[in-house]
PDB file of N, CA and C in Angstrom:
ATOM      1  N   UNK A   1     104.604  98.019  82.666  1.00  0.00           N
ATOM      2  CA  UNK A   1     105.136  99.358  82.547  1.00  0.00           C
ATOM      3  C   UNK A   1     105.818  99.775  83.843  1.00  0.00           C
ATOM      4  N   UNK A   2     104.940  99.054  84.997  1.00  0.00           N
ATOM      5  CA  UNK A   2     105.746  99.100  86.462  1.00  0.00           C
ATOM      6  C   UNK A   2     107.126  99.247  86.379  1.00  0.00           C
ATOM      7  N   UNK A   3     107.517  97.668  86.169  1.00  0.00           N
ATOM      8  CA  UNK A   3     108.181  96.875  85.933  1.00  0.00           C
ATOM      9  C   UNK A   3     109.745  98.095  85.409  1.00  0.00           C
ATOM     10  N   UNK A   4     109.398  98.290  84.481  1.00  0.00           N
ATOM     11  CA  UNK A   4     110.236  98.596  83.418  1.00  0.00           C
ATOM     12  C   UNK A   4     110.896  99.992  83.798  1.00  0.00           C
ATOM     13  N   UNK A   5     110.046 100.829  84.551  1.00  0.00           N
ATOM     14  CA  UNK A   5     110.105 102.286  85.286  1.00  0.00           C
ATOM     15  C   UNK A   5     111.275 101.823  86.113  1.00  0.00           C
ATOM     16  N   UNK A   6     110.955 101.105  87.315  1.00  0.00           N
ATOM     17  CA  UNK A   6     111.980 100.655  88.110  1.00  0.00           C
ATOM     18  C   UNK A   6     113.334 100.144  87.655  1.00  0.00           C
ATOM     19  N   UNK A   7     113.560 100.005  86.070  1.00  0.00           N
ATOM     20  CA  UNK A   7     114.546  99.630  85.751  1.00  0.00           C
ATOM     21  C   UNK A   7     115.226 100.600  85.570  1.00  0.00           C
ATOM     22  N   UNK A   8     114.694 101.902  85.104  1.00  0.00           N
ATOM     23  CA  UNK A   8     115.730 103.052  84.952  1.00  0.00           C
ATOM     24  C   UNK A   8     116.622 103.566  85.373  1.00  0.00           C
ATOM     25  N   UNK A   9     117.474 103.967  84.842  1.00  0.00           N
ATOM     26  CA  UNK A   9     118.670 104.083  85.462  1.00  0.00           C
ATOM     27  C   UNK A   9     118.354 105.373  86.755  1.00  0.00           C
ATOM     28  N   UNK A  10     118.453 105.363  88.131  1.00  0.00           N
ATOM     29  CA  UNK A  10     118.530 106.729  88.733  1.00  0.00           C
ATOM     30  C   UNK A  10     117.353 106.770  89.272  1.00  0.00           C
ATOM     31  N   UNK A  11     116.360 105.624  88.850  1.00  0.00           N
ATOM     32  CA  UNK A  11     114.914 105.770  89.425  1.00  0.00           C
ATOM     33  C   UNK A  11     115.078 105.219  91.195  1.00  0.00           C
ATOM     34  N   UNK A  12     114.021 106.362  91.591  1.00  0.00           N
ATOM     35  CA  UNK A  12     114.085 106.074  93.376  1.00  0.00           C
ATOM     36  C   UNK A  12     112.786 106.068  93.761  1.00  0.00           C
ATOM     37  N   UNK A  13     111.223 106.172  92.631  1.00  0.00           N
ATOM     38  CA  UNK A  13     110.687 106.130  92.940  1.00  0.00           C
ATOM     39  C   UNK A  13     109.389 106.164  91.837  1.00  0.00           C
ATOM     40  N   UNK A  14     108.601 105.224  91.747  1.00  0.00           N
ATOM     41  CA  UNK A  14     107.687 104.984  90.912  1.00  0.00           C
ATOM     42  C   UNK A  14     106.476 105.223  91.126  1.00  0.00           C
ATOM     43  N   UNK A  15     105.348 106.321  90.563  1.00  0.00           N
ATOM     44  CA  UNK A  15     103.930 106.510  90.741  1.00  0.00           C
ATOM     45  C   UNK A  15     102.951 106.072  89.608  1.00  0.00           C
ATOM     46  N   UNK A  16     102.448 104.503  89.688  1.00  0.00           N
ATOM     47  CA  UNK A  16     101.705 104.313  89.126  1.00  0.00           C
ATOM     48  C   UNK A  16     100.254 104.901  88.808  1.00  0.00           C
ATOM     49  N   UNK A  17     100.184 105.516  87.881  1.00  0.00           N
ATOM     50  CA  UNK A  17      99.177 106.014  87.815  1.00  0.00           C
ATOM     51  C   UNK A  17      98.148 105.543  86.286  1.00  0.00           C
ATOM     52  N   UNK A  18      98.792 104.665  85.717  1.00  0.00           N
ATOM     53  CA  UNK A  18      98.150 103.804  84.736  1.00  0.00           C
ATOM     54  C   UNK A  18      96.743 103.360  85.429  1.00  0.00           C
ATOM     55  N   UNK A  19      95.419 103.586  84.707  1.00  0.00           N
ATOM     56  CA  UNK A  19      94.190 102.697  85.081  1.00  0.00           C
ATOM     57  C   UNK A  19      93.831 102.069  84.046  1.00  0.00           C
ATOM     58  N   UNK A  20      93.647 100.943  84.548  1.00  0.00           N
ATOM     59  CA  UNK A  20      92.547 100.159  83.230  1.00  0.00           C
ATOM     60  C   UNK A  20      91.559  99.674  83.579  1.00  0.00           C
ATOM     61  N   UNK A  21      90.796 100.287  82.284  1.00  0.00           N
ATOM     62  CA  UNK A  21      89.016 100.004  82.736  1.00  0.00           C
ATOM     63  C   UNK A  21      88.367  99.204  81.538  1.00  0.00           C
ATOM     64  N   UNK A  22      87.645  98.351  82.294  1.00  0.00           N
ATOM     65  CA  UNK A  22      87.374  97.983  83.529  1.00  0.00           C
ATOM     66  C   UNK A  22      88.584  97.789  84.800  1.00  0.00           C
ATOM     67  N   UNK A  23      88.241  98.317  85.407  1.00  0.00           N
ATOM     68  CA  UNK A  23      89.163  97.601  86.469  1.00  0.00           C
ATOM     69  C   UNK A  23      89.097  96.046  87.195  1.00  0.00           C
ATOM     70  N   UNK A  24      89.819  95.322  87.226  1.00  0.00           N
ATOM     71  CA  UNK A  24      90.340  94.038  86.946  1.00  0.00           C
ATOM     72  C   UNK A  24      91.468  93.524  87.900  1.00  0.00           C
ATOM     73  N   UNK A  25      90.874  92.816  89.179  1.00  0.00           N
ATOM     74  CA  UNK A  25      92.321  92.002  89.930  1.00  0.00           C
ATOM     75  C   UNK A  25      92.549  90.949  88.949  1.00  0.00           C
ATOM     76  N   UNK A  26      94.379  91.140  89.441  1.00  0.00           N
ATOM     77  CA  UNK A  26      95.363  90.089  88.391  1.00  0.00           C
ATOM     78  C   UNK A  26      94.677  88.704  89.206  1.00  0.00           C
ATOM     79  N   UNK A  27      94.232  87.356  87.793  1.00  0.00           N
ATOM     80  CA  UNK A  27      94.218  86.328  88.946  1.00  0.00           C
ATOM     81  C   UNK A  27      96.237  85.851  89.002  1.00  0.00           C
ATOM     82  N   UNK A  28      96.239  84.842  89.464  1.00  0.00           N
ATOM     83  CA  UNK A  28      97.798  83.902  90.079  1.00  0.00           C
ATOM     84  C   UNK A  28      98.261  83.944  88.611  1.00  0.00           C
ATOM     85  N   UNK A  29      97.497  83.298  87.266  1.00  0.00           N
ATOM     86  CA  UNK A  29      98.096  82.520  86.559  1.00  0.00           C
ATOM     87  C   UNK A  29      98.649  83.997  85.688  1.00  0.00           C
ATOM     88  N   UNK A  30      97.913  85.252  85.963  1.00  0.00           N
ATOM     89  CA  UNK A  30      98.407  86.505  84.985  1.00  0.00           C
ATOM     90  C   UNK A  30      99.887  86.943  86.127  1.00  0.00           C
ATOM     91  N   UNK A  31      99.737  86.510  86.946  1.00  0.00           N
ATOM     92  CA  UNK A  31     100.933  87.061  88.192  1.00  0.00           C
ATOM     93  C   UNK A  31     102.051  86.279  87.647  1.00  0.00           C
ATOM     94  N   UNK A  32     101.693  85.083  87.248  1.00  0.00           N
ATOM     95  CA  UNK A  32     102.962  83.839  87.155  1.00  0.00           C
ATOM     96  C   UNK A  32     103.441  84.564  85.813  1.00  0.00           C
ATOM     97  N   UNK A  33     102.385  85.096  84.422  1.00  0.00           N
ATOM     98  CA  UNK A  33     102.983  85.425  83.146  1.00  0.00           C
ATOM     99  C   UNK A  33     104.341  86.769  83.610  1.00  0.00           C
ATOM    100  N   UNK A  34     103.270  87.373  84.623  1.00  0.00           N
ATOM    101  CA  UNK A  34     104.267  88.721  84.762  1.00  0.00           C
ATOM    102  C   UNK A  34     105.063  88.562  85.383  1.00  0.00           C
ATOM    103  N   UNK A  35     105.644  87.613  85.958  1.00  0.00           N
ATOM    104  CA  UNK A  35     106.703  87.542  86.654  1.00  0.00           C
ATOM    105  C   UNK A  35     107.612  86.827  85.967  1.00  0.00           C
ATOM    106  N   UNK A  36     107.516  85.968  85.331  1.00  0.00           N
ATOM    107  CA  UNK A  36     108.196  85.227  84.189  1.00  0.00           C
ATOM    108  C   UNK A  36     108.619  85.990  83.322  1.00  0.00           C
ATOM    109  N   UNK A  37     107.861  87.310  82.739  1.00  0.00           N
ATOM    110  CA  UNK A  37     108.484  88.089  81.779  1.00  0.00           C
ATOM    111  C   UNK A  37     109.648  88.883  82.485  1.00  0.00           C
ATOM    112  N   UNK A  38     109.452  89.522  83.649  1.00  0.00           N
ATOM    113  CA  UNK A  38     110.131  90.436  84.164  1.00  0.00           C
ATOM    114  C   UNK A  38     111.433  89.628  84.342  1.00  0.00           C
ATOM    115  N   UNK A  39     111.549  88.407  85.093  1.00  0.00           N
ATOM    116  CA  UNK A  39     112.425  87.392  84.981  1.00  0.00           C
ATOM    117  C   UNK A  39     113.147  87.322  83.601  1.00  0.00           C
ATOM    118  N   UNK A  40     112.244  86.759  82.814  1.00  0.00           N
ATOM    119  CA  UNK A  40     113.083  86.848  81.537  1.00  0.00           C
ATOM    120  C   UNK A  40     114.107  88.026  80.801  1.00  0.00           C
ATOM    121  N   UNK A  41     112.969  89.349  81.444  1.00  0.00           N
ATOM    122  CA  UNK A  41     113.824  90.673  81.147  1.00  0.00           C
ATOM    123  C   UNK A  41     114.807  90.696  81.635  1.00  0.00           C
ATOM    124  N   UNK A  42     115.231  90.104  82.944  1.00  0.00           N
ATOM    125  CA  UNK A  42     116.410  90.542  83.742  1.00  0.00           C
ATOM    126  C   UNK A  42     117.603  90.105  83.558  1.00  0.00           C
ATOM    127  N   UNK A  43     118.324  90.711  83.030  1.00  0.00           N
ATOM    128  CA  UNK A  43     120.065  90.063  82.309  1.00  0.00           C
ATOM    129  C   UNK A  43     120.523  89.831  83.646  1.00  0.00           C
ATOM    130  N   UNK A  44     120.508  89.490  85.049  1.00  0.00           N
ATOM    131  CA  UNK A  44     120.946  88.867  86.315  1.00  0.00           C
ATOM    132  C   UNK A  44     120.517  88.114  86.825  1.00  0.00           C
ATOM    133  N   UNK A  45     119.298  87.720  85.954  1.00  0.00           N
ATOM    134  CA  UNK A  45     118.403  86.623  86.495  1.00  0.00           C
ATOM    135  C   UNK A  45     118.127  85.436  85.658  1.00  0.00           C
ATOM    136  N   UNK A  46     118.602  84.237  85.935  1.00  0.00           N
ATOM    137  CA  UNK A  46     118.129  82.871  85.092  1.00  0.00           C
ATOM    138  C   UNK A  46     117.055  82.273  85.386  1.00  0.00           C
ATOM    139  N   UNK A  47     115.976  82.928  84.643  1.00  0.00           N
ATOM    140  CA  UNK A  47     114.613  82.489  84.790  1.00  0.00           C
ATOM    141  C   UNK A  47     114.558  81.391  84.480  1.00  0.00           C
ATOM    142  N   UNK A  48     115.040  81.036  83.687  1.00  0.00           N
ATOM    143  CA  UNK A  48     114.680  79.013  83.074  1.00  0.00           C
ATOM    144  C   UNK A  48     115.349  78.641  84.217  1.00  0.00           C
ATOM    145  N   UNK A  49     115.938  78.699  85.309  1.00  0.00           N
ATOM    146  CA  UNK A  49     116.016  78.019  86.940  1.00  0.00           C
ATOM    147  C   UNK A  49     115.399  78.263  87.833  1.00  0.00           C
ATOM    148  N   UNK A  50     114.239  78.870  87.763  1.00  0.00           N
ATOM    149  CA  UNK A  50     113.349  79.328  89.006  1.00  0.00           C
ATOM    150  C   UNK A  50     111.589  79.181  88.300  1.00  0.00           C
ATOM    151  N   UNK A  51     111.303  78.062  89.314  1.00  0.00           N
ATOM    152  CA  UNK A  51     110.120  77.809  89.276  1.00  0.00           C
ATOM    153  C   UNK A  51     109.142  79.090  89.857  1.00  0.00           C
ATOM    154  N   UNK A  52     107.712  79.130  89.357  1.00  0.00           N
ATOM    155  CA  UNK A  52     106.916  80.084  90.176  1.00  0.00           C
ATOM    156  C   UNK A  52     105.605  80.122  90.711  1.00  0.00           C
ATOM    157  N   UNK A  53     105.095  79.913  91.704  1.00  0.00           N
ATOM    158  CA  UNK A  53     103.736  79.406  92.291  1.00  0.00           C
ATOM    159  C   UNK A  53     102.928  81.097  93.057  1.00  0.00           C
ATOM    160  N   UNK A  54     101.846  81.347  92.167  1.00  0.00           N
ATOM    161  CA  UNK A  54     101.189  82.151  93.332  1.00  0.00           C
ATOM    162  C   UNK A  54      99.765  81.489  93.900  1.00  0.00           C
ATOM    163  N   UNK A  55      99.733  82.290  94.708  1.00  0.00           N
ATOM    164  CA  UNK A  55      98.019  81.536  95.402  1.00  0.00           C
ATOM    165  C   UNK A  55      97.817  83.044  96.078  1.00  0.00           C
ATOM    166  N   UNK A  56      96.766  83.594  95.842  1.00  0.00           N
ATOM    167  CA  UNK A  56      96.106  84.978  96.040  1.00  0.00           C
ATOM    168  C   UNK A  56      97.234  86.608  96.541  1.00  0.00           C
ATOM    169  N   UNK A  57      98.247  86.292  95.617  1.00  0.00           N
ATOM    170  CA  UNK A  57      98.950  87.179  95.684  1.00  0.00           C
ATOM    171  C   UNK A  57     100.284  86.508  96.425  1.00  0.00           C
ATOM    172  N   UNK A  58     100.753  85.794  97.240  1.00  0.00           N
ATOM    173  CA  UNK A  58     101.675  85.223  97.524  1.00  0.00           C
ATOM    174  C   UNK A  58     102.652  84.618  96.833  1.00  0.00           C
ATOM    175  N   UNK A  59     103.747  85.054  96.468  1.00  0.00           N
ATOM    176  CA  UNK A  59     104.469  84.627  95.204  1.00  0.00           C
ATOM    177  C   UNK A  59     105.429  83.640  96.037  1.00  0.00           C
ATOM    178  N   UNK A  60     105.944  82.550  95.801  1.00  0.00           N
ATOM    179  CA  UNK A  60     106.558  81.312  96.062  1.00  0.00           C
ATOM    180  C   UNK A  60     107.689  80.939  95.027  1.00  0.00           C
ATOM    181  N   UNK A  61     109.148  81.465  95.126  1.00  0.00           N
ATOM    182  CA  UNK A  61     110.029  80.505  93.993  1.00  0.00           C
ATOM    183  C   UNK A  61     111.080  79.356  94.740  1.00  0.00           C
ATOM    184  N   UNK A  62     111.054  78.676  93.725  1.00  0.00           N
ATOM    185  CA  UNK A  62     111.874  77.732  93.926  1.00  0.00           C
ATOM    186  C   UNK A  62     112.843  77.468  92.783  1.00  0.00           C
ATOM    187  N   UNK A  63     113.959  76.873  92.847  1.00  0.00           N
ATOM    188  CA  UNK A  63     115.356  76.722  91.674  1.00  0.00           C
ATOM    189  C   UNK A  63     116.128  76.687  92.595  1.00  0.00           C
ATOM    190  N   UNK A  64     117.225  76.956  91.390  1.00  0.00           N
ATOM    191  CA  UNK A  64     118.535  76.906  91.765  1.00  0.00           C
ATOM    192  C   UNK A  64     119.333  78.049  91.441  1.00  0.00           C
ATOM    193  N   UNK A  65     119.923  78.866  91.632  1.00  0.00           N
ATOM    194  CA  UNK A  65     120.570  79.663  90.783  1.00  0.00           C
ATOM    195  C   UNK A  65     122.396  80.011  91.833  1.00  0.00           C
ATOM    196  N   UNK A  66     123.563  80.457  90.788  1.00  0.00           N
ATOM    197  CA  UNK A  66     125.073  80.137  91.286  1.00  0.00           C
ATOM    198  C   UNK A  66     125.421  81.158  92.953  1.00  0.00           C
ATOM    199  N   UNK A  67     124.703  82.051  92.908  1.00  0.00           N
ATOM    200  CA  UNK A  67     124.487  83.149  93.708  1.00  0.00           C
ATOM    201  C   UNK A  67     123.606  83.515  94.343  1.00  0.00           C
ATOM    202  N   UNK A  68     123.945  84.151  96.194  1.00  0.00           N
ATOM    203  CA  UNK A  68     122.746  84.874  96.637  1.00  0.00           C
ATOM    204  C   UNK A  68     122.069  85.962  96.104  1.00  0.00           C
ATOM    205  N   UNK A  69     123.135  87.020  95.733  1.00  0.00           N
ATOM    206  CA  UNK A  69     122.985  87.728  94.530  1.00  0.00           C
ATOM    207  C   UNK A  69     121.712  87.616  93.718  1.00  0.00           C
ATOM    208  N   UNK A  70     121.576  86.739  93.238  1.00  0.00           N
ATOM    209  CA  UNK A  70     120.801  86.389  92.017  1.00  0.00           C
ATOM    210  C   UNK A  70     119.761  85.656  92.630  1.00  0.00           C
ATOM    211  N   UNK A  71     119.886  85.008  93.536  1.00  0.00           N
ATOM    212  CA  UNK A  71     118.617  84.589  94.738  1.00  0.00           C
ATOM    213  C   UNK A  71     117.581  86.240  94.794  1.00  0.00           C
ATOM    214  N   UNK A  72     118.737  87.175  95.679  1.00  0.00           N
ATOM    215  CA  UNK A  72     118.023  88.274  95.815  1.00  0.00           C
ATOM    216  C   UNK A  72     117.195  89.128  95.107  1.00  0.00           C
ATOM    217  N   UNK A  73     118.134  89.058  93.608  1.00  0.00           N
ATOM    218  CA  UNK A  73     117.333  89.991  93.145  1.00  0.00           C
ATOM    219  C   UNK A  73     116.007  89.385  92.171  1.00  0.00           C
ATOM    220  N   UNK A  74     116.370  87.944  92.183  1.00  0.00           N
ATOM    221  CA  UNK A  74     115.027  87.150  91.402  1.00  0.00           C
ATOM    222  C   UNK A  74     113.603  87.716  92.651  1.00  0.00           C
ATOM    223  N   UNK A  75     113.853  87.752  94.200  1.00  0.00           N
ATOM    224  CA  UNK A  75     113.047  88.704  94.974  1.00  0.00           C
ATOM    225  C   UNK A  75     112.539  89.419  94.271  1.00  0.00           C
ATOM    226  N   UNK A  76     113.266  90.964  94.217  1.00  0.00           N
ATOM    227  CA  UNK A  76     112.716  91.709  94.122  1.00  0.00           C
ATOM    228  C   UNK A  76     112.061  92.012  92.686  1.00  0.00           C
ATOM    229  N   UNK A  77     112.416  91.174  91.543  1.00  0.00           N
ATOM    230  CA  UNK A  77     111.477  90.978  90.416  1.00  0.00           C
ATOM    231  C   UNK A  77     109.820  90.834  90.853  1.00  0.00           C
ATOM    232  N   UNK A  78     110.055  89.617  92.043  1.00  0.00           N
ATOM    233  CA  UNK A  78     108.673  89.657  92.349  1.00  0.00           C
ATOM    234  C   UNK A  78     107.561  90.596  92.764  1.00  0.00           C
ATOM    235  N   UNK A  79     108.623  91.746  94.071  1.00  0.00           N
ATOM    236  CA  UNK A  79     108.376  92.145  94.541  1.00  0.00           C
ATOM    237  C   UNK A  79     107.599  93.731  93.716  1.00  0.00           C
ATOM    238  N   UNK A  80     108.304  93.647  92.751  1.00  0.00           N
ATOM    239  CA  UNK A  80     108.126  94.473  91.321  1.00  0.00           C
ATOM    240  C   UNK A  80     106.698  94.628  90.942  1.00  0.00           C
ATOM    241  N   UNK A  81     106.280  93.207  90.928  1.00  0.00           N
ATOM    242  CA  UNK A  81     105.058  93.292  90.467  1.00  0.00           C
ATOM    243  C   UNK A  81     103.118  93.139  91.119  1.00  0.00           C
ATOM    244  N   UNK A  82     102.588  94.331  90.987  1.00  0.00           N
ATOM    245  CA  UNK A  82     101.774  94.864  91.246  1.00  0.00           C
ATOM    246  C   UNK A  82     100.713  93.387  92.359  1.00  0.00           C
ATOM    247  N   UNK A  83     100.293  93.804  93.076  1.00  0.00           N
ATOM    248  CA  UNK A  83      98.921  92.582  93.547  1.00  0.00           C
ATOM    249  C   UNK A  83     100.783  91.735  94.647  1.00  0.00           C
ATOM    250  N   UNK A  84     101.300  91.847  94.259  1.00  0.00           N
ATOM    251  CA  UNK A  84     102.245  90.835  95.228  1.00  0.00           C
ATOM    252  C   UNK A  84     102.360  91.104  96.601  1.00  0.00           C
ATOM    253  N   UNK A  85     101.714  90.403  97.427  1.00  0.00           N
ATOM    254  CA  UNK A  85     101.960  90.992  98.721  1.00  0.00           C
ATOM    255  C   UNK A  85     102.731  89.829  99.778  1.00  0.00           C
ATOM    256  N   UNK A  86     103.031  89.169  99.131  1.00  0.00           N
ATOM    257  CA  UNK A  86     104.113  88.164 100.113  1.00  0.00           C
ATOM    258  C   UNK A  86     104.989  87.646  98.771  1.00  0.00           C
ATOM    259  N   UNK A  87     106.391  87.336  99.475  1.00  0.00           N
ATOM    260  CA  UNK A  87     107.634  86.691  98.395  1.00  0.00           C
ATOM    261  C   UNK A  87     107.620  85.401  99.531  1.00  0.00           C
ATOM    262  N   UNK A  88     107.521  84.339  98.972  1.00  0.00           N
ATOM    263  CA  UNK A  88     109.053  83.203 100.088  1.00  0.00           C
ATOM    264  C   UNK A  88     109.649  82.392  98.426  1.00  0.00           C
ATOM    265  N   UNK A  89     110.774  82.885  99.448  1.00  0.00           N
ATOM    266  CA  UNK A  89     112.268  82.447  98.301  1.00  0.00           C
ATOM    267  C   UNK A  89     112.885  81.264  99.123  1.00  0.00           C
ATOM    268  N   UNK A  90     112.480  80.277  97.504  1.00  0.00           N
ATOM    269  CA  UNK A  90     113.041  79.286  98.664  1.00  0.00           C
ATOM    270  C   UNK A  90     114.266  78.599  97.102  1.00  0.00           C
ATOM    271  N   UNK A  91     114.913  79.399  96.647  1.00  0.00           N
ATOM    272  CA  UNK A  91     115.548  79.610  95.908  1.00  0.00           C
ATOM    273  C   UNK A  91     116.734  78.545  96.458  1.00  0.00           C
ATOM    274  N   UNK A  92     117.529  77.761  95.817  1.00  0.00           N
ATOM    275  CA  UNK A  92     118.863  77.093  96.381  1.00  0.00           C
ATOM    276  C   UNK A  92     120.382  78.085  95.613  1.00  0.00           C
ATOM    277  N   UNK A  93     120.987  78.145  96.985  1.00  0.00           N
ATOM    278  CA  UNK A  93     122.591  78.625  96.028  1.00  0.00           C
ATOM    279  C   UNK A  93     123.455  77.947  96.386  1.00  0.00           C
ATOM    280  N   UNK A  94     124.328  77.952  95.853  1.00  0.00           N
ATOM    281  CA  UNK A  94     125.686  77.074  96.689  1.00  0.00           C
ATOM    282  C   UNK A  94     126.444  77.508  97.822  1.00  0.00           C
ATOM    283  N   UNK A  95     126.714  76.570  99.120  1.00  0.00           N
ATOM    284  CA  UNK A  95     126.917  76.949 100.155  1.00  0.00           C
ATOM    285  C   UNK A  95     128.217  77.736 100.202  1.00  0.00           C
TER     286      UNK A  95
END
């Protein structure tokens, strides 16, 4: 629902205030689903080229994709989602 707020058009600022109870840390492999979806959501982003590794919140991609552009903003997909507290983009574009 994060996710999706930030997509709005004009949005500058998002207050999560959703709880779910029990309350529940995301493990890696629910981080990898949500980031893959958000990826998938993103009409600028070619998720079927970007691999995704977390390990306790550290999100890690790797691919290829035609643009920095699209390097960047596959970022901030990550950065999107909740529990993420480190990105390394090790994304390839063409020189």
């Amino acid at each position: 629902a994060e996710v999706l707020c930030w997509w709005s058009l004009g949005c500058e600022r998002v207050d999560n205030l959703l709880e779910v109870i029990p309350a529940e840390a995301d493990n890696d492999d629910e981080v990898v689903d949500a980031l893959r979806m958000t990826m998938e959501k993103d009409p600028l982003v070619h998720a079927e080229r970007i691999a995704i590794e977390v390990h306790n919140g550290s999100v890690t991609l790797h691919g290829y994709v035609p643009s920095q552009e699209e390097k960047r903003l596959a970022e901030l997909d990550a950065w999107y989602i909740p529990g993420v507290h480190e990105v390394v983009n090790d994304v390839l574009t063409p020189v």
